[in-house]
Protein backbone atom coordinates (compact mmCIF):
# COMPACT_ATOMS: atom_id res chain seq x y z
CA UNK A 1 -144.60 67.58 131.91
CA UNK A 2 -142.13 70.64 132.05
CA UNK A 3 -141.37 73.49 129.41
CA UNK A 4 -138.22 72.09 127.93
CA UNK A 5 -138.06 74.95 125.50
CA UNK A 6 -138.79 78.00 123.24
CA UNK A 7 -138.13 77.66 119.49
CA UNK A 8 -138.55 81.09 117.35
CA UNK A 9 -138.61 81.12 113.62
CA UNK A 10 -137.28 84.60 112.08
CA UNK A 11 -137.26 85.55 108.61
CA UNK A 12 -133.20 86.95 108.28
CA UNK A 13 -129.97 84.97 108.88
CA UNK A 14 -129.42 84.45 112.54
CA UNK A 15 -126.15 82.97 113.96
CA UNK A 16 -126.37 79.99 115.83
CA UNK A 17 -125.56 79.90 119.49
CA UNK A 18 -125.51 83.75 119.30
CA UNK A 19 -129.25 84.27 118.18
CA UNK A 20 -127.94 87.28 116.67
CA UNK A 21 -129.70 88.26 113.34
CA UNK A 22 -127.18 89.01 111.02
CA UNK A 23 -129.01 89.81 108.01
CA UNK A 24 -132.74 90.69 107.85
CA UNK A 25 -133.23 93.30 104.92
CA UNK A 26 -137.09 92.46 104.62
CA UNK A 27 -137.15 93.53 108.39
CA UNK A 28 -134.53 96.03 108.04
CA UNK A 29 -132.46 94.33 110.42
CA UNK A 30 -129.07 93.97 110.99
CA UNK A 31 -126.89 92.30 113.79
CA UNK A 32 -129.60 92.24 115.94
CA UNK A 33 -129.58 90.33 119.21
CA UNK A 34 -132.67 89.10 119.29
CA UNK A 35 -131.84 86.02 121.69
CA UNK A 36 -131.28 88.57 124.90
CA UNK A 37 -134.08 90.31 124.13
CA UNK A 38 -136.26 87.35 123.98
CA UNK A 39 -135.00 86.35 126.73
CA UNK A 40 -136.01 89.03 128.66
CA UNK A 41 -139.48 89.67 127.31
CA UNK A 42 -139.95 86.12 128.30
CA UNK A 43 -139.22 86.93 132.00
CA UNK A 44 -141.25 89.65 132.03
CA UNK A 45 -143.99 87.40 131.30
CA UNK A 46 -143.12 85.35 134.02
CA UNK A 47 -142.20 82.10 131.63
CA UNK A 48 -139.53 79.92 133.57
CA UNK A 49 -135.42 80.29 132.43
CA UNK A 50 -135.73 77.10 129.55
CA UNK A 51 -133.70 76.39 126.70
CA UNK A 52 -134.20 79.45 123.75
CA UNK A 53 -133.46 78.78 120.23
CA UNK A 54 -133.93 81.64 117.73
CA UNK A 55 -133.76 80.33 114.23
CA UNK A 56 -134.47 81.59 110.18
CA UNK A 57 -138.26 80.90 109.73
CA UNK A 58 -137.52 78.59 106.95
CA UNK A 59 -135.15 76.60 108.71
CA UNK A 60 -137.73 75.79 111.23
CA UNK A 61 -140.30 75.08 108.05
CA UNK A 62 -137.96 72.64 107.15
CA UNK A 63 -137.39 71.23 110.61
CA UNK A 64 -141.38 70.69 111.05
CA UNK A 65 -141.31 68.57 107.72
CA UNK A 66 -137.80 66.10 108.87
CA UNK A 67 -138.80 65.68 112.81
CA UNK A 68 -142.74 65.65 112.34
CA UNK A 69 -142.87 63.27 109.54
CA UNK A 70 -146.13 61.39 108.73
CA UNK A 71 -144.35 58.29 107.05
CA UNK A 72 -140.51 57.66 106.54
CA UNK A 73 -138.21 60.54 107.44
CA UNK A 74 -136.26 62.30 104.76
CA UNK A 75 -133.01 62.78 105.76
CA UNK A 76 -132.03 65.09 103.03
CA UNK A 77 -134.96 67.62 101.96
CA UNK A 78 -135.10 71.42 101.10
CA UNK A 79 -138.14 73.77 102.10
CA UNK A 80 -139.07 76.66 100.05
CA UNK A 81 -140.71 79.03 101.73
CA UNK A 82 -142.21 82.26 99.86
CA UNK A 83 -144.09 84.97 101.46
CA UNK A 84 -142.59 88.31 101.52
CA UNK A 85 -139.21 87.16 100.78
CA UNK A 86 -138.26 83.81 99.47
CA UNK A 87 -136.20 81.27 102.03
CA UNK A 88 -134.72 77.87 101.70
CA UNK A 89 -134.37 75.63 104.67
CA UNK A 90 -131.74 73.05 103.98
CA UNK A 91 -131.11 69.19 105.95
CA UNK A 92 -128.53 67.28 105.03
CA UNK A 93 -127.84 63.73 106.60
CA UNK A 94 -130.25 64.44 109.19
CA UNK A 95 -129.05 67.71 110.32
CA UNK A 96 -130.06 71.56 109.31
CA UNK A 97 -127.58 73.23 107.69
CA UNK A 98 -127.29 76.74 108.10
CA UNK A 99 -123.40 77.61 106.86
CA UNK A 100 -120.64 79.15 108.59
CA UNK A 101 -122.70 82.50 109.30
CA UNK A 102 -126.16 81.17 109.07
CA UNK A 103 -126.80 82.48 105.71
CA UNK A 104 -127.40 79.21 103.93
CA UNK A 105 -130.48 78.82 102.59
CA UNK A 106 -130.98 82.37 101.90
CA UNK A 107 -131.98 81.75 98.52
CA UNK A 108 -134.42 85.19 97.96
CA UNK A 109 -130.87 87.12 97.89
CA UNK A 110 -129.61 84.80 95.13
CA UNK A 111 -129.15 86.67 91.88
CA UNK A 112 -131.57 85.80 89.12
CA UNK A 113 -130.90 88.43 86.17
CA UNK A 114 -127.96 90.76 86.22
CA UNK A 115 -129.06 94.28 86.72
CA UNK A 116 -132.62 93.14 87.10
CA UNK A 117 -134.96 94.80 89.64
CA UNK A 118 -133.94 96.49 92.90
CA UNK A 119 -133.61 93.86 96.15
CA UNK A 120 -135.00 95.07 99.67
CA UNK A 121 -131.45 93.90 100.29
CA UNK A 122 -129.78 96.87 97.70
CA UNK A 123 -128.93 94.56 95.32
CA UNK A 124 -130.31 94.34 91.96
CA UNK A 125 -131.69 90.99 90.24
CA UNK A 126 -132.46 88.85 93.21
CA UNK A 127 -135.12 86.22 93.56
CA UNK A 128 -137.13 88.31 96.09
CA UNK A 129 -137.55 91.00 93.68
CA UNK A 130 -139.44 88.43 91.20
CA UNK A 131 -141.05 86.19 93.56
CA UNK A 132 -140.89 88.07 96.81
CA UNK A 133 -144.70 89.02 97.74
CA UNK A 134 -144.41 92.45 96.84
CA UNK A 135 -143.40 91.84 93.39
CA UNK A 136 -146.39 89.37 93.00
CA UNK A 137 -148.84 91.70 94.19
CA UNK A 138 -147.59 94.28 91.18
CA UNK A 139 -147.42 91.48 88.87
CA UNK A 140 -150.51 90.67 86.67
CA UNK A 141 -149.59 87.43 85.59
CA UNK A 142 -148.13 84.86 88.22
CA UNK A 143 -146.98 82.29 86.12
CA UNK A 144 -143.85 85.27 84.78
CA UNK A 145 -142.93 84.36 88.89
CA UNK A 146 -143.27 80.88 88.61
CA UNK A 147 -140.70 80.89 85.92
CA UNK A 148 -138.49 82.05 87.81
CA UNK A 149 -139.16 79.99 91.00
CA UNK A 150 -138.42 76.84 88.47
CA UNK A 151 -134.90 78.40 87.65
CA UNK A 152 -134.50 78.25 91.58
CA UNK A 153 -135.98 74.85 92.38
CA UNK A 154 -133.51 74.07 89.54
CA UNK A 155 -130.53 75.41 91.04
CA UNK A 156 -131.37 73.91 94.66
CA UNK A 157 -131.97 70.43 93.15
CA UNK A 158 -128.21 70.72 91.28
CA UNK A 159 -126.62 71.94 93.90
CA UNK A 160 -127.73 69.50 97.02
CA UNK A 161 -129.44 66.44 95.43
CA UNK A 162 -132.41 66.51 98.23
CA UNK A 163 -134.68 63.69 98.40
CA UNK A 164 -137.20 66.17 98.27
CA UNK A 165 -138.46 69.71 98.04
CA UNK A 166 -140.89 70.92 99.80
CA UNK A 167 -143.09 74.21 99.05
CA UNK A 168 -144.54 76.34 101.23
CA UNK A 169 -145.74 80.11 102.36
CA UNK A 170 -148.43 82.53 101.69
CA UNK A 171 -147.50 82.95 98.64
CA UNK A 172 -147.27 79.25 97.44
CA UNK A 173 -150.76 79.03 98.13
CA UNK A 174 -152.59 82.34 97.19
CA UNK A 175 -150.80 81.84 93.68
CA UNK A 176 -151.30 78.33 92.68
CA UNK A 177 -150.33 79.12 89.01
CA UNK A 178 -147.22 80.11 89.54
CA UNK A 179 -146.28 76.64 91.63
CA UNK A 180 -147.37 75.05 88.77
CA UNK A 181 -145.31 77.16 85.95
CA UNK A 182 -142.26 76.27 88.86
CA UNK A 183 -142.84 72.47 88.26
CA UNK A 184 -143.37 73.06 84.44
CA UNK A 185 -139.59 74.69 84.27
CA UNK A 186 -137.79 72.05 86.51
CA UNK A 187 -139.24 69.27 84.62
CA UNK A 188 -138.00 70.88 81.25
CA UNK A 189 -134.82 71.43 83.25
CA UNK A 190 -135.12 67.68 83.97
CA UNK A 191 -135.57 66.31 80.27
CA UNK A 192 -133.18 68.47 78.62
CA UNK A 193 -130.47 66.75 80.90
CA UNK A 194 -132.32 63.30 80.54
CA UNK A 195 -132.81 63.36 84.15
CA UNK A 196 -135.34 62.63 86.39
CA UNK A 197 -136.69 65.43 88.56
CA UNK A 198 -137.19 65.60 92.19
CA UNK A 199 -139.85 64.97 94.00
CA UNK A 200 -141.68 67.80 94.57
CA UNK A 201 -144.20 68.38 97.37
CA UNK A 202 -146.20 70.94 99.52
CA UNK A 203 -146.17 71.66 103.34
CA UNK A 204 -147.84 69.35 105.32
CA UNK A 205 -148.39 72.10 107.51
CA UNK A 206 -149.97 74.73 105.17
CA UNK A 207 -148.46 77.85 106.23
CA UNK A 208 -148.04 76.76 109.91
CA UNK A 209 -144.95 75.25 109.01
CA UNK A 210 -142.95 77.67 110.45
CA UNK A 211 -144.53 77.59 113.80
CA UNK A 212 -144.38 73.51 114.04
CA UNK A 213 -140.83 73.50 112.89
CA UNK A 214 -140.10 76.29 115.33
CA UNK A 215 -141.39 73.18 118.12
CA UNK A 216 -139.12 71.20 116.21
CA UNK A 217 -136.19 73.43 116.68
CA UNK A 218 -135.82 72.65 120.42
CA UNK A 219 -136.36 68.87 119.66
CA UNK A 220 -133.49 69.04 117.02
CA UNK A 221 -131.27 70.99 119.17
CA UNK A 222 -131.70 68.08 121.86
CA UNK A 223 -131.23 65.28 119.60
CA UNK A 224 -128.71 66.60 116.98
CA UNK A 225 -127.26 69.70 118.78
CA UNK A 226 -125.49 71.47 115.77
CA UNK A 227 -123.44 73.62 118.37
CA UNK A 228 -122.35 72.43 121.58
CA UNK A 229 -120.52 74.10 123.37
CA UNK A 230 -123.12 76.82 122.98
CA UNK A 231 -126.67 74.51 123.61
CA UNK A 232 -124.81 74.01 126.70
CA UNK A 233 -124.20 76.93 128.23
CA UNK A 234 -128.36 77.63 127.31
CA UNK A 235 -129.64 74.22 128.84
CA UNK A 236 -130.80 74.08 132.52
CA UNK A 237 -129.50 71.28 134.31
CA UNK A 238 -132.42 69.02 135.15
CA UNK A 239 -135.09 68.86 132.77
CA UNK A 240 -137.29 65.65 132.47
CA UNK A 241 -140.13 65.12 129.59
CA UNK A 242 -140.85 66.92 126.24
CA UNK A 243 -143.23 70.03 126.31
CA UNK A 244 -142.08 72.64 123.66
CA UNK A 245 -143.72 76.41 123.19
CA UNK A 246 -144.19 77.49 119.78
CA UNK A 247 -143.50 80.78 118.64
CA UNK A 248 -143.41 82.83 115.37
């Protein structure tokens, strides 16, 4: 068996084929190259020129639940992620999709209450500033978040019709109440429209879903390359078997 490749999951918008991360405001980041200077940390360690793919953290989440499946594969799902921001990873007919800049999925910057709280981000009202770990840890009652992580499950489930949503992240599972409120708000959500709500589900990963989906990230790239022209230029020429390095 050889090292095929190293998959990274990041918690910011990073551009595909560039590895640049564009947005990171939880990080403080901004157009950072963090592909190169993976790239060279890894030969410093001595690890062997192999395929790198730098990805948003819940992108690979959602990546560990669509190419890891125990069962039948959805091929439309949504993962959640919430820790100290909020994510969304997003496939669609059996690819990840990440938008034209790689902001897609971003959902923590999405704006919840006009004028509401201040963002990391310098914005005011977004998700991450009622759900985002910080604002759990000053909030005394859990179930005010999942309220508003209902609203969101709500909007995702209107706005991409996903077989399922997943939920995952720290703060998923230190704050079972407010998962529960969440499901509580999408079914009312559900009735009022005479609907039937989505199937909702957690990680089969726990919180390593992140790391397995960041595994997953090198075996998506090879079987459903989203870019390329640019998975070329990063794939050595002979390669034979599957051995992938996690990293997050």
């Amino acid at each position: 068996m050889r090292l095929t490749g190293v998959g990274v999951g990041l918690p910011g918008a990073v551009e595909a084929g560039t590895g640049r991360v564009r947005f990171a405001p939880n990080l403080g980041w901004r157009n950072v190259d963090v592909l190169q200077k993976l790239r060279a940390a890894l030969a410093r360690a001595g690890v062997a020129a192999v395929s790198l793919q730098v990805q948003n953290e819940a992108d690979a989440a959602a990546l560990s639940e669509f190419e890891f499946p125990r069962g039948k594969r959805d091929d439309s799902l949504i993962f959640v992620t919430c820790d100290v921001g909020v994510g969304a990873g997003i496939v669609l007919n059996d690819s990840l999709f990440i938008g034209a800049h790689g902001i897609a999925g971003e959902i923590g910057h999405s704006i919840l209450k006009v004028d509401g709280p201040l963002c990391s981000c310098g914005r005011r009202g977004c998700a991450d500033a009622f759900i985002g770990a910080r604002a759990l840890s000053a909030c005394a009652d859990a179930s005010v978040g999942g309220v508003y992580l209902g609203v969101l499950l709500q909007n995702l489930w209107t706005h991409f019709d996903p077989g399922v949503i997943v939920l995952g992240g720290p703060s998923c599972a230190a704050h079972p109440v407010m998962v529960q409120q969440a499901l509580l708000i999408l079914q009312r959500y559900a009735s009022e429209a005479g609907m039937l709500a989505p199937e909702v589900r957690e990680a089969r990963y726990g919180v390593l879903a992140a790391a397995v989906g960041a595994a997953a990230l090198v075996l998506h790239y090879y079987l459903r390359p989203m870019h390329k022209h640019a998975w070329r230029t990063q794939l050595p020429a002979a390669q034979s078997g599957f051995q992938t390095l996690k990293s997050h």
